[in-house]
Protein backbone atom coordinates (compact mmCIF):
# COMPACT_ATOMS: atom_id res chain seq x y z
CA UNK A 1 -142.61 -90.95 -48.97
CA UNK A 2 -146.12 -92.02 -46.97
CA UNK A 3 -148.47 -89.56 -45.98
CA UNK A 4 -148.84 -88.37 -42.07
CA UNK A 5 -152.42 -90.14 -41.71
CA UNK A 6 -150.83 -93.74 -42.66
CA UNK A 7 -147.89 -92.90 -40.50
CA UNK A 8 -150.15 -92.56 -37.54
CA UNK A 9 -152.13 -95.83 -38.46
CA UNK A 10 -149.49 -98.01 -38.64
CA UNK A 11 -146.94 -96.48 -36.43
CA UNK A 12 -147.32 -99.55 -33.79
CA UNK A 13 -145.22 -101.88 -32.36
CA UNK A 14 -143.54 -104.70 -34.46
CA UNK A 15 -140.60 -106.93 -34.30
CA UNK A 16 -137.43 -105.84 -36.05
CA UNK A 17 -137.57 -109.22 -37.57
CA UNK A 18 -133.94 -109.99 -37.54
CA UNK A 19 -135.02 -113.48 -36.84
CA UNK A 20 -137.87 -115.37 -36.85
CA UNK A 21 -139.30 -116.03 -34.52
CA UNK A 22 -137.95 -112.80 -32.34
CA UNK A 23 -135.63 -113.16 -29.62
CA UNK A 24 -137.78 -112.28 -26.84
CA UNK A 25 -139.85 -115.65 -27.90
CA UNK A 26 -136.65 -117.91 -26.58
CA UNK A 27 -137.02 -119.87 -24.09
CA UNK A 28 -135.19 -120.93 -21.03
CA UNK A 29 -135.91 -124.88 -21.43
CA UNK A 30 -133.62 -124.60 -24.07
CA UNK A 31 -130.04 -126.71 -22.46
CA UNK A 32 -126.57 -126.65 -23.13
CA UNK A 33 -127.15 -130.49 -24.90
CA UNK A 34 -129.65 -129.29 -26.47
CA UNK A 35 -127.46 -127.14 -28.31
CA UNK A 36 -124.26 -129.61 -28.47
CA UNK A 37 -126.92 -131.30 -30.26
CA UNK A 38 -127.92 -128.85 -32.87
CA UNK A 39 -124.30 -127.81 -33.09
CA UNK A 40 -123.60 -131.35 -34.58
CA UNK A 41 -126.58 -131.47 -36.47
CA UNK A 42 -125.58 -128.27 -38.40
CA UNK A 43 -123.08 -129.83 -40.11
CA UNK A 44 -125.87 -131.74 -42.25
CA UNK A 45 -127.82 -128.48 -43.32
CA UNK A 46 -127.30 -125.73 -45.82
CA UNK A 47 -125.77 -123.14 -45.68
CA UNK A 48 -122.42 -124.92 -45.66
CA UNK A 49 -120.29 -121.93 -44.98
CA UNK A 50 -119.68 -120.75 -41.68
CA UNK A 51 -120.30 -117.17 -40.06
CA UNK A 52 -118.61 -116.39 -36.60
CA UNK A 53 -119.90 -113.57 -34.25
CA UNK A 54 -117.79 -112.39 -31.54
CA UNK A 55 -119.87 -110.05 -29.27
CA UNK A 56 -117.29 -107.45 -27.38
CA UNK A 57 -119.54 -106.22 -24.41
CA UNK A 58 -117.21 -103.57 -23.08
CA UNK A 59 -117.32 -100.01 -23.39
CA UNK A 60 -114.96 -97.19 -22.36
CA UNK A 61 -118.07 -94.85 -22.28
CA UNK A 62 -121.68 -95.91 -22.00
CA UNK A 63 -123.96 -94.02 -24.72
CA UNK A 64 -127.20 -93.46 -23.44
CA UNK A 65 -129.20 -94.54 -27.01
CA UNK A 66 -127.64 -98.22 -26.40
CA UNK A 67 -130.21 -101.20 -26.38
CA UNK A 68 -127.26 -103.59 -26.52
CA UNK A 69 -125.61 -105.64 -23.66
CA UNK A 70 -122.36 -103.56 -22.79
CA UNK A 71 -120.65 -102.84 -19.66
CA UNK A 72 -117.73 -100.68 -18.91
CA UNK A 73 -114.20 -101.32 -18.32
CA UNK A 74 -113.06 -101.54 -14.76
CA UNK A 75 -109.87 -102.51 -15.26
CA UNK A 76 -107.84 -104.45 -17.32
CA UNK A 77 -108.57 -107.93 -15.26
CA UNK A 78 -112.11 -108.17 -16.48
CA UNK A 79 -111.13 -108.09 -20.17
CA UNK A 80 -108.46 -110.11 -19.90
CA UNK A 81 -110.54 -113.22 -18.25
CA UNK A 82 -112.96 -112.57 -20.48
CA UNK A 83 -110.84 -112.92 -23.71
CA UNK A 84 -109.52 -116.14 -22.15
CA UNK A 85 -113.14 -118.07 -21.82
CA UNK A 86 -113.93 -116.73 -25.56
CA UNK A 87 -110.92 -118.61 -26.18
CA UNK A 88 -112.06 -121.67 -24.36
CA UNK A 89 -115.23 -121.35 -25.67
CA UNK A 90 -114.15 -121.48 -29.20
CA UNK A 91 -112.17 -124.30 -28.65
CA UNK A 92 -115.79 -126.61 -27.43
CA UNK A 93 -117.65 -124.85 -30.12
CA UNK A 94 -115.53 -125.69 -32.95
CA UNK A 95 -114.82 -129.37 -31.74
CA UNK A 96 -118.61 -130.00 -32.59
CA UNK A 97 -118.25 -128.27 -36.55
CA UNK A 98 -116.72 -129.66 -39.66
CA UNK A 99 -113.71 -128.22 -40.40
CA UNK A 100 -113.77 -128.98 -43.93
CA UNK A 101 -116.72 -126.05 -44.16
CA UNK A 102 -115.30 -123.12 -44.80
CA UNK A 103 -115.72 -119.52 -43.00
CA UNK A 104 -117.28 -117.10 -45.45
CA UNK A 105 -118.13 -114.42 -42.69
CA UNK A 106 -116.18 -113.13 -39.20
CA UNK A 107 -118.15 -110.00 -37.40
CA UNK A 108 -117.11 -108.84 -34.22
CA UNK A 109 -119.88 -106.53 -32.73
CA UNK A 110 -120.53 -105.09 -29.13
CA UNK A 111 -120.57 -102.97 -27.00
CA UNK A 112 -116.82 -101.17 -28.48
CA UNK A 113 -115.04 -104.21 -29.86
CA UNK A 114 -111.86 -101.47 -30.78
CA UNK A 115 -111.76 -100.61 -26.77
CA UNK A 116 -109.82 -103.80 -26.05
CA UNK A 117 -106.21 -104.09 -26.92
CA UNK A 118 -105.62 -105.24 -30.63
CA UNK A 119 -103.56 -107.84 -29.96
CA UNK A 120 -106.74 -109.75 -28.24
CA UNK A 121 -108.59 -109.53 -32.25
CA UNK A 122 -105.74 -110.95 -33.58
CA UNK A 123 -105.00 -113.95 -31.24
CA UNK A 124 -108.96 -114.88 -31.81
CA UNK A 125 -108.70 -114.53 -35.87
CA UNK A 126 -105.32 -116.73 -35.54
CA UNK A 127 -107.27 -119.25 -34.00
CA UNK A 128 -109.83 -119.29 -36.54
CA UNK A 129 -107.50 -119.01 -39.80
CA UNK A 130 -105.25 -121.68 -38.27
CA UNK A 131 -108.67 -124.27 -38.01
CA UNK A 132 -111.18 -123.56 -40.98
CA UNK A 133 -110.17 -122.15 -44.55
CA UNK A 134 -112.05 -119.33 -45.65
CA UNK A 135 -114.29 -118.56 -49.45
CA UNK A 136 -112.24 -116.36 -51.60
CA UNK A 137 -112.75 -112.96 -50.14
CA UNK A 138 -114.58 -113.61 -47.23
CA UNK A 139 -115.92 -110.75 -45.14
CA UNK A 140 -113.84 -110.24 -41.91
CA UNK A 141 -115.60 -107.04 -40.18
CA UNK A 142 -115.70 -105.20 -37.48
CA UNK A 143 -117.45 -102.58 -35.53
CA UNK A 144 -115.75 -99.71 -34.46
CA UNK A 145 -115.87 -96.14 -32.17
CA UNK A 146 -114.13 -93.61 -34.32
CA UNK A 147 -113.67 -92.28 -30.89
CA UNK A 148 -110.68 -94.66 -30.36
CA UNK A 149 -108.57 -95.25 -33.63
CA UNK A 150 -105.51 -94.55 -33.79
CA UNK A 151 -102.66 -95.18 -36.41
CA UNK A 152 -101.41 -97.59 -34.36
CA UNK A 153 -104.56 -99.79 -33.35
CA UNK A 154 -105.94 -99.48 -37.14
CA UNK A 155 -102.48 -101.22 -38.55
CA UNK A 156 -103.54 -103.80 -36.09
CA UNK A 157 -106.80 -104.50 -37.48
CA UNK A 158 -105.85 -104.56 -40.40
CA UNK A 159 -102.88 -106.92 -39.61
CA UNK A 160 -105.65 -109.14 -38.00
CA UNK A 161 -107.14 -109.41 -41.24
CA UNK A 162 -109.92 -107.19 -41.13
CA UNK A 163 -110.99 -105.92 -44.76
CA UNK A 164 -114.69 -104.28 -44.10
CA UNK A 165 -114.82 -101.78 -40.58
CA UNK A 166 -118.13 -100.29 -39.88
CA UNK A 167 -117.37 -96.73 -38.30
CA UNK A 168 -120.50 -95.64 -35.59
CA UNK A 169 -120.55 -91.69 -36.25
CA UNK A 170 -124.11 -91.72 -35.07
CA UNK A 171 -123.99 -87.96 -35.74
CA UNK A 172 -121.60 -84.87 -36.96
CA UNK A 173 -122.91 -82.86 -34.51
CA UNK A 174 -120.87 -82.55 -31.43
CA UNK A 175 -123.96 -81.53 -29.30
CA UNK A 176 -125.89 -84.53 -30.66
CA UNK A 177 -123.41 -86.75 -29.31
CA UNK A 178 -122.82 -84.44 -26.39
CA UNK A 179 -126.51 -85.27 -25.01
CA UNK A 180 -126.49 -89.27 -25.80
CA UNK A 181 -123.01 -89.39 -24.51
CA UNK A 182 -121.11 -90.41 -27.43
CA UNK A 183 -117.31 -88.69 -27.66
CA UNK A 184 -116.66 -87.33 -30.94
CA UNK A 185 -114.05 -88.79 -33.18
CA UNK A 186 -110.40 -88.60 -32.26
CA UNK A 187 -109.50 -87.32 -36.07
CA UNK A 188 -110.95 -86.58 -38.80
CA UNK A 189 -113.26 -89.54 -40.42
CA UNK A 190 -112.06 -88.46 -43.70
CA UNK A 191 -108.45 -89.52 -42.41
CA UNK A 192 -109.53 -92.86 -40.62
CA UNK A 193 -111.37 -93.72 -44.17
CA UNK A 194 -108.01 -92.99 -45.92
CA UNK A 195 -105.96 -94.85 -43.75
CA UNK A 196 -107.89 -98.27 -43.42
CA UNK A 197 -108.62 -98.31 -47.43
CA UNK A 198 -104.59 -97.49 -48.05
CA UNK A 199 -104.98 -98.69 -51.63
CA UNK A 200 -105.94 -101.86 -50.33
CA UNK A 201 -109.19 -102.40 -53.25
CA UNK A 202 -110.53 -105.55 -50.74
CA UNK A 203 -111.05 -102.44 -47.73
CA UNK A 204 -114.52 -101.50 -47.38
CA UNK A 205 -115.64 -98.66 -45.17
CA UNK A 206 -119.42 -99.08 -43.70
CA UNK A 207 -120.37 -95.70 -41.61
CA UNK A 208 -123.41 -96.03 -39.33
CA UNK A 209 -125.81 -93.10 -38.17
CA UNK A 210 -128.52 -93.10 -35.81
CA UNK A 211 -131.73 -90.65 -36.44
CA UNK A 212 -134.78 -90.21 -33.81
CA UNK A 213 -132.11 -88.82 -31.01
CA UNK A 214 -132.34 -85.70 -28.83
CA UNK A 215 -130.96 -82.65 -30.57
CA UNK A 216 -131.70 -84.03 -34.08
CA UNK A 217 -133.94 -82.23 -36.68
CA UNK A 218 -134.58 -83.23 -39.97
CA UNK A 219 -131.95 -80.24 -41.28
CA UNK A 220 -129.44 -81.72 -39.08
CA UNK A 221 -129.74 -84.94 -40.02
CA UNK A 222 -129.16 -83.77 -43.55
CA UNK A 223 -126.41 -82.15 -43.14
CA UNK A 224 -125.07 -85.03 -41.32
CA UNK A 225 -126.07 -86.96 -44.22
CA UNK A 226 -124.70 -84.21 -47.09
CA UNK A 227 -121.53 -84.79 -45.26
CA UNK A 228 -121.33 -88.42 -45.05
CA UNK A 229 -122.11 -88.42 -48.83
CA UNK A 230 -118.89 -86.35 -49.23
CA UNK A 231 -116.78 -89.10 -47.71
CA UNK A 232 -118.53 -91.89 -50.21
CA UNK A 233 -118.65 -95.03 -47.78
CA UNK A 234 -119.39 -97.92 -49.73
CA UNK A 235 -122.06 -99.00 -47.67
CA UNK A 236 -123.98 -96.63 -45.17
CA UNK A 237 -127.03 -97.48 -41.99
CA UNK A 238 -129.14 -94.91 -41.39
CA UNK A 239 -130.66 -96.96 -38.02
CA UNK A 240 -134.14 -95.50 -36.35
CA UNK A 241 -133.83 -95.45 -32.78
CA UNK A 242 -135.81 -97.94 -30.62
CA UNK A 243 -136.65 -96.51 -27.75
CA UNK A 244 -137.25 -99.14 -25.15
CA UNK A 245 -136.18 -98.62 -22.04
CA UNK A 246 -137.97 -101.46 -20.16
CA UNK A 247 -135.08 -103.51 -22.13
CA UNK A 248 -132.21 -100.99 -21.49
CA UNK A 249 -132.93 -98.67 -18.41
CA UNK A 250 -130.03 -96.02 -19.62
CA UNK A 251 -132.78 -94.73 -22.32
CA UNK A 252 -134.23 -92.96 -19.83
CA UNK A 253 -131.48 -90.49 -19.76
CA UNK A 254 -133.01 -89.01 -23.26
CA UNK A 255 -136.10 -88.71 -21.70
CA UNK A 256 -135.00 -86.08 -19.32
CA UNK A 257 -133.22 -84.19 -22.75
CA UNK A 258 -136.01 -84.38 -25.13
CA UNK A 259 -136.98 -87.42 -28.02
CA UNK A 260 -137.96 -85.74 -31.58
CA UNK A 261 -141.47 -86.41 -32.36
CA UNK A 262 -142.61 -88.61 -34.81
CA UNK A 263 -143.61 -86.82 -38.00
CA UNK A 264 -139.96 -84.88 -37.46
CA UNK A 265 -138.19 -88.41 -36.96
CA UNK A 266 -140.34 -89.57 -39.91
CA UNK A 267 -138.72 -86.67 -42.47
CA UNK A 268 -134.80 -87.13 -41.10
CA UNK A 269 -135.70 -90.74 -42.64
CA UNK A 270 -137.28 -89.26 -45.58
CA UNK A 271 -134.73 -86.62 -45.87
CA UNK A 272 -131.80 -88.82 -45.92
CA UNK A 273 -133.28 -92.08 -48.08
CA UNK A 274 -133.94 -89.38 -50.80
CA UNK A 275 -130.05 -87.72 -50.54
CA UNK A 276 -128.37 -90.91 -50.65
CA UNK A 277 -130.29 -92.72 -53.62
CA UNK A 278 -130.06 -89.20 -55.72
CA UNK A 279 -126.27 -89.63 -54.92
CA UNK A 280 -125.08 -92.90 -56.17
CA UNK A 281 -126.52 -95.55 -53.60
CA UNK A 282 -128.80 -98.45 -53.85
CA UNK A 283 -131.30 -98.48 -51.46
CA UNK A 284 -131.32 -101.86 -49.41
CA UNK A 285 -134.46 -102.48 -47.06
CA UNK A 286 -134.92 -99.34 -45.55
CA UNK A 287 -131.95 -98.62 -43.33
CA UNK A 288 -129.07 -99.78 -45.74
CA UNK A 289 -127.50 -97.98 -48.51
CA UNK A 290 -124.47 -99.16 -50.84
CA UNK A 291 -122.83 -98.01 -53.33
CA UNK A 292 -124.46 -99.45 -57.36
CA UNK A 293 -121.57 -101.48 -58.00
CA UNK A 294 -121.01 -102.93 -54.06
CA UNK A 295 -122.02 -106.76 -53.84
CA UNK A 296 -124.64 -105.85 -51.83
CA UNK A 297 -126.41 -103.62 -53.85
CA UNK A 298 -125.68 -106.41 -56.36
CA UNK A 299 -127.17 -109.02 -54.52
CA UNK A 300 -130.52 -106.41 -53.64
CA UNK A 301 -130.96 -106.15 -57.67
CA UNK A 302 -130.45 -109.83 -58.56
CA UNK A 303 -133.44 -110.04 -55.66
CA UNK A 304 -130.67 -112.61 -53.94
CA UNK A 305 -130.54 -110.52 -50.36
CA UNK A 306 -130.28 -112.42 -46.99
CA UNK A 307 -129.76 -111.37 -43.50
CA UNK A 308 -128.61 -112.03 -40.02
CA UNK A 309 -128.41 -110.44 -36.72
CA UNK A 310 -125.68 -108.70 -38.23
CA UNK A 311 -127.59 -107.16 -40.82
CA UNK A 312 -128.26 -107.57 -44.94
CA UNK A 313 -125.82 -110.11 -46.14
CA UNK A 314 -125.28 -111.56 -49.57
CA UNK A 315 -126.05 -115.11 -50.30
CA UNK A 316 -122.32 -115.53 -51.18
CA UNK A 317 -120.92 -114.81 -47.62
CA UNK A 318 -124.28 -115.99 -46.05
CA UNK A 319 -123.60 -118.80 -43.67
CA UNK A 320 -125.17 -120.63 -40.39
CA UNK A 321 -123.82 -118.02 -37.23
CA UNK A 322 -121.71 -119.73 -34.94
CA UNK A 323 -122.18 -116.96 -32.16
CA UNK A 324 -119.70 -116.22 -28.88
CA UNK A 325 -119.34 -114.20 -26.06
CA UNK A 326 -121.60 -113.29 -23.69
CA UNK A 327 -125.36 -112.62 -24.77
CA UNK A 328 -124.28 -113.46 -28.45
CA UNK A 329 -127.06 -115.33 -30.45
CA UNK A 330 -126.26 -118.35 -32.36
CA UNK A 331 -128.55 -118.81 -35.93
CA UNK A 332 -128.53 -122.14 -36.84
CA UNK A 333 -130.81 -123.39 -39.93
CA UNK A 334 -132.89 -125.28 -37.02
CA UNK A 335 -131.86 -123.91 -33.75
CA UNK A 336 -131.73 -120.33 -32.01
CA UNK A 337 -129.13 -120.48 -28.99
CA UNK A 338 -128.26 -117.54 -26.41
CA UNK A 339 -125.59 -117.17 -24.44
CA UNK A 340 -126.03 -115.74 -20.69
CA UNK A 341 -126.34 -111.97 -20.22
CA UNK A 342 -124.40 -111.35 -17.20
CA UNK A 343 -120.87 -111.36 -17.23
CA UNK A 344 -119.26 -112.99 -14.55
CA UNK A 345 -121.52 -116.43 -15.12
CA UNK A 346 -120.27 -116.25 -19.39
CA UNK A 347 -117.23 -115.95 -17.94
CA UNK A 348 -117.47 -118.64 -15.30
CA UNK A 349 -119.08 -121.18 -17.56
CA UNK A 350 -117.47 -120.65 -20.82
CA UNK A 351 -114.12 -120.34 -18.72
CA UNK A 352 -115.00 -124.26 -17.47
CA UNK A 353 -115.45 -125.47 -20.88
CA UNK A 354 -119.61 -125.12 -20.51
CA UNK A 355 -121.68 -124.22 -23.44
CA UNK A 356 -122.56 -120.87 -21.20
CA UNK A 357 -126.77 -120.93 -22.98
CA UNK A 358 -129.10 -118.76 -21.25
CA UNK A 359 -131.94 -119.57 -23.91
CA UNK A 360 -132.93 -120.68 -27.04
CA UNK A 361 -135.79 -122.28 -29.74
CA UNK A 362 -136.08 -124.96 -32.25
CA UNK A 363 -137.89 -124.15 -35.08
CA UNK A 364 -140.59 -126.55 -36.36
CA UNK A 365 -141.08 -127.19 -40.16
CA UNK A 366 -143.60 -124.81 -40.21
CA UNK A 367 -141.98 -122.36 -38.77
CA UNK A 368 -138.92 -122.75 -41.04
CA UNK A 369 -141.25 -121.70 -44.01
CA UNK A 370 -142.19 -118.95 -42.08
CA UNK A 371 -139.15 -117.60 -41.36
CA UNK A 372 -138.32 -118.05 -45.24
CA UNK A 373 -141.43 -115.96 -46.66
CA UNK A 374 -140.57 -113.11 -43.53
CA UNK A 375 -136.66 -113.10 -44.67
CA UNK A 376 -137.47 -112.75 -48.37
CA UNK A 377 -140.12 -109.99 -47.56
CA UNK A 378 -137.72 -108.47 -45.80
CA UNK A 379 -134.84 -108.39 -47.61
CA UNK A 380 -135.65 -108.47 -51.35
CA UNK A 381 -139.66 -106.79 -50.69
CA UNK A 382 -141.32 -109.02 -52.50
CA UNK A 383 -142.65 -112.93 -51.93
CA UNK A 384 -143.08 -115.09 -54.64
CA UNK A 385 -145.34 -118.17 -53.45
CA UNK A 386 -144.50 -120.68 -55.88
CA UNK A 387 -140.82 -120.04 -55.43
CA UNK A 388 -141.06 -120.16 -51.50
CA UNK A 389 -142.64 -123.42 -51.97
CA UNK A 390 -140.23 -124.93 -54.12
CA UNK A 391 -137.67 -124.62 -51.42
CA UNK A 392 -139.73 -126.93 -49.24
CA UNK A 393 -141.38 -129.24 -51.62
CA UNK A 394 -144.66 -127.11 -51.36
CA UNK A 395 -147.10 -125.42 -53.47
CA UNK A 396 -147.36 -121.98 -53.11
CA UNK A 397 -150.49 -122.34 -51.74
CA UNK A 398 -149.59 -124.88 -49.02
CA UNK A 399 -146.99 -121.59 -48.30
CA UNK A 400 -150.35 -119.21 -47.71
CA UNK A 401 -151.95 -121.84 -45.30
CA UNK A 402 -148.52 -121.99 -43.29
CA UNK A 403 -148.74 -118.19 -42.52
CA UNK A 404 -151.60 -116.24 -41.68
CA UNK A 405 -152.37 -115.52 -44.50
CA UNK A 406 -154.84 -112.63 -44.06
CA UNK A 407 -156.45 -111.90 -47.06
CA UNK A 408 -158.91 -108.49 -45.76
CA UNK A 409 -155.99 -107.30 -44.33
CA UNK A 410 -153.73 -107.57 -47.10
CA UNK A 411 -155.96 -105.59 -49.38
CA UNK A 412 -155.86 -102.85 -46.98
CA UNK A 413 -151.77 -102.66 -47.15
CA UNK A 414 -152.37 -102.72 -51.11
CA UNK A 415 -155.67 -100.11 -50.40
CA UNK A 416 -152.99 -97.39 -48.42
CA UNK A 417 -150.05 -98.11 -51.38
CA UNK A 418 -148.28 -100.14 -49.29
CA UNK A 419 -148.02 -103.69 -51.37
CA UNK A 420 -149.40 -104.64 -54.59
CA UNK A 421 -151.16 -108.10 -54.65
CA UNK A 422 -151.74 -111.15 -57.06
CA UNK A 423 -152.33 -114.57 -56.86
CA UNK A 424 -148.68 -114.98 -57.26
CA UNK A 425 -146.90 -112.51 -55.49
CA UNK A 426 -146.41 -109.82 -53.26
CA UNK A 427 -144.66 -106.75 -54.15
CA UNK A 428 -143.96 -103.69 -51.53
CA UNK A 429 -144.75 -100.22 -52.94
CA UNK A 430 -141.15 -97.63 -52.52
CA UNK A 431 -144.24 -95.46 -49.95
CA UNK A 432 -144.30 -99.00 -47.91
CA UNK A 433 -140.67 -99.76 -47.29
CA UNK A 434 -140.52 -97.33 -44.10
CA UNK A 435 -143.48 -100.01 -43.14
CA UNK A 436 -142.69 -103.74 -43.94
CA UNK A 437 -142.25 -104.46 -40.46
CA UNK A 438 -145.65 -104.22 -40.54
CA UNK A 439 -146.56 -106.01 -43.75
CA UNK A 440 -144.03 -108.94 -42.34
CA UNK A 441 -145.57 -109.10 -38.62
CA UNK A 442 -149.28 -109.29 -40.71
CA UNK A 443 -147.68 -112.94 -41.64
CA UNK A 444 -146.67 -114.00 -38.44
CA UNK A 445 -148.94 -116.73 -36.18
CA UNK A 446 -146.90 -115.76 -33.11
CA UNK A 447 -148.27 -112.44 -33.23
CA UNK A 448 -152.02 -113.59 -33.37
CA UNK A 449 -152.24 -113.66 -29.05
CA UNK A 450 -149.06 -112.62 -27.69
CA UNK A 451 -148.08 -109.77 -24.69
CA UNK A 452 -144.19 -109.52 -25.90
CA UNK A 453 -143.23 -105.97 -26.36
CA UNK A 454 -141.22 -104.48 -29.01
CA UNK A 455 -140.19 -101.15 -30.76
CA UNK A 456 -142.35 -99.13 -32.68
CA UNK A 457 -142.06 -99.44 -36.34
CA UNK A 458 -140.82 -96.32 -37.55
């Protein structure tokens, strides 16, 4: 895929990109009118569907590879107030939307969002079916430890109204998951898969694998990968780990075990891109894989791709994210809002009928074309000035002077196969898809004098 020598070059730290600008670039004069405000004002801009994200922070057992906000169950109490100010908390969000918009996307993410009781996942979707209508076939998904499903909870979910359930295997190997402390899954995936899908042709089955962990080798991961291939998901992450531990201190427990070096983290990514597009799935940036005929993969070829914090998206359920829960990151087309990390004040504030924001960022014009022109790099690998432009009643050149636009350093992306370049477009090469972080943060004015940290980019 790239040679060793570029791998070392441009190996550096990068933002992930799954907003611009990056989270860690909020800030804290951000207020809860501030985002009443915005909240109101969202009603006026495009996209007019609406995308809900419910972040489930609690965990029965903490894996040690987690950079997300989690904490573990203490007892029953703490979920149980918690569910109850996501409850009031939708009911002040929503009093600010339209309900005549219609929901095109519900994700619940965490932290474990299957180690709470069912019955809390359907009282929320009640709430939300009973208020908004929905697009025909809207995606209603969820994340989910295989580690927990049962017959009984996955009739649940799927009586909740659930039709798309990402499945976290991480890894096959029980000694993998046995050093990031991950439990294995409770039955066989094959029979989890069987169960949810249940002739049901609206199920879709997402499973999720992490490579870069302690114990992995590029044969492992293959074999992880052979077998995953077996089970034909319809859509499949192959995530690299980000190591940062100055983020999430728990990291620091793989330390002690061992991290795979690069060049052997490098070929489990190589290794698996080139088993699953030789077996029937689409390549989508370069973490995501989907079956040909999945929307997705659909979307990726019609060069129509989008994304949130949730991941790639299709234009069809694309909408503005209404975010909830604690930490959980609201993307509005002008505003970035984020809700407080630590549990007892989301629960205190939501609980009183607050708006419980820790941070967030308005976006100026200019950085609304940015974002754009990063987005479409990202998700369909190629930008197309002119067409950029036209969104914002620019030339495509008036697009050029918006980013940094670095023209020496562009011709060395297209000198090491990374890009090709014209006038009118940029194209990424299949050898630099491992590295359009890189081509993406080359774009980005934030990045010009800035001491944030982030996550290498392979």
């Amino acid at each position: 895929m790239i040679d060793n020598k570029l791998l070392q070059k441009y190996n550096n730290p990068v933002p992930r990109y799954t907003s611009y600008p990056p989270a860690n670039f909020f800030t804290e004069e951000f207020s809860q009118d501030d985002f009443r405000k915005a909240l109101t004002e969202s009603n006026d801009y495009d996209p007019q569907n609406i995308s809900f994200y419910f972040h489930i922070p609690f965990c029965k057992q903490i894996c040690y590879f987690c950079g997300c906000n989690h904490y573990g169950i203490s007892n029953d109490h703490i979920i149980e107030d918690y569910i109850k100010a996501l409850k009031v908390e939708i009911k002040t969000m929503i009093s600010h939307i339209d309900k005549s918009r219609p929901i095109s996307q519900i994700h619940y993410g965490g932290g474990t969002p299957n180690a709470i009781p069912v019955e809390y996942l359907q009282e929320i979707n009640e709430i939300l079916f009973s208020e908004f209508g929905t697009i025909e076939q809207p995606e209603i998904a969820i994340e989910c430890n295989p580690a927990y499903l049962t017959l009984e909870q996955m009739e649940g979910l799927k009586k909740a109204g659930f039709k798309r359930f990402s499945l976290g295997i991480q890894d096959f190997d029980t000694d993998v998951l046995k050093a990031v402390n991950r439990e294995k899954p409770g039955m066989p995936v094959k029979e989890i898969m069987d169960y949810l899908k249940d002739g049901d042709p609206e199920v879709a089955i997402n499973l999720d694998f992490i490579y870069g962990l302690p114990k992995q080798s590029a044969a492992g991961f293959s074999k992880a990968i052979e077998q995953a291939i077996e089970l034909k998901p319809d859509r499949l992450v192959t995530f690299s780990y980000a190591h940062v531990p100055w983020v999430s201190p728990i990291q620091k427990k793989l330390e002690k075990v061992g991290l795979p070096e690069s060049d052997e983290k490098m070929r489990m990514f190589e290794n698996g891109f080139q088993l699953l597009t030789q077996n029937g799935y689409q390549a989508i940036g370069f973490d995501h894989f989907a079956l040909e005929n999945d929307e997705l993969a659909q979307a990726y070829q019609h060069k129509k791709l989008h994304r949130n914090f949730q991941g790639y998206c299709t234009r069809r359920t694309t909408g503005q994210v209404y975010a909830l829960g604690v930490t959980s990151i609201s993307q509005l087309s002008t505003v970035y809002a984020q809700n407080t990390k630590k549990l007892s004040d989301y629960i205190e504030q939501a609980g009183k009928g607050e708006i419980p924001i820790m941070k967030g960022y308005r976006l100026s014009k200019e950085q609304m074309v940015i974002r754009e022109v990063i987005n479409e790099l990202m998700c369909n690998e190629q930008i197309i000035w002119n067409e950029i432009g036209h969104r914002f009643n620019l030339s495509g050149e008036e697009v050029k002077k918006t980013v940094v636009y670095d023209t020496a350093k562009l011709q060395e992306f297209e000198a090491d196969g990374l890009i090709k370049l014209s006038d009118e477009k940029l194209e990424v090469t299949d050898e630099g898809l491992i590295l359009i972080r890189n081509v993406a943060a080359s774009f980005d004015p934030l990045l010009q004098n800035t001491t944030k940290t982030f996550s290498k980019s392979v």
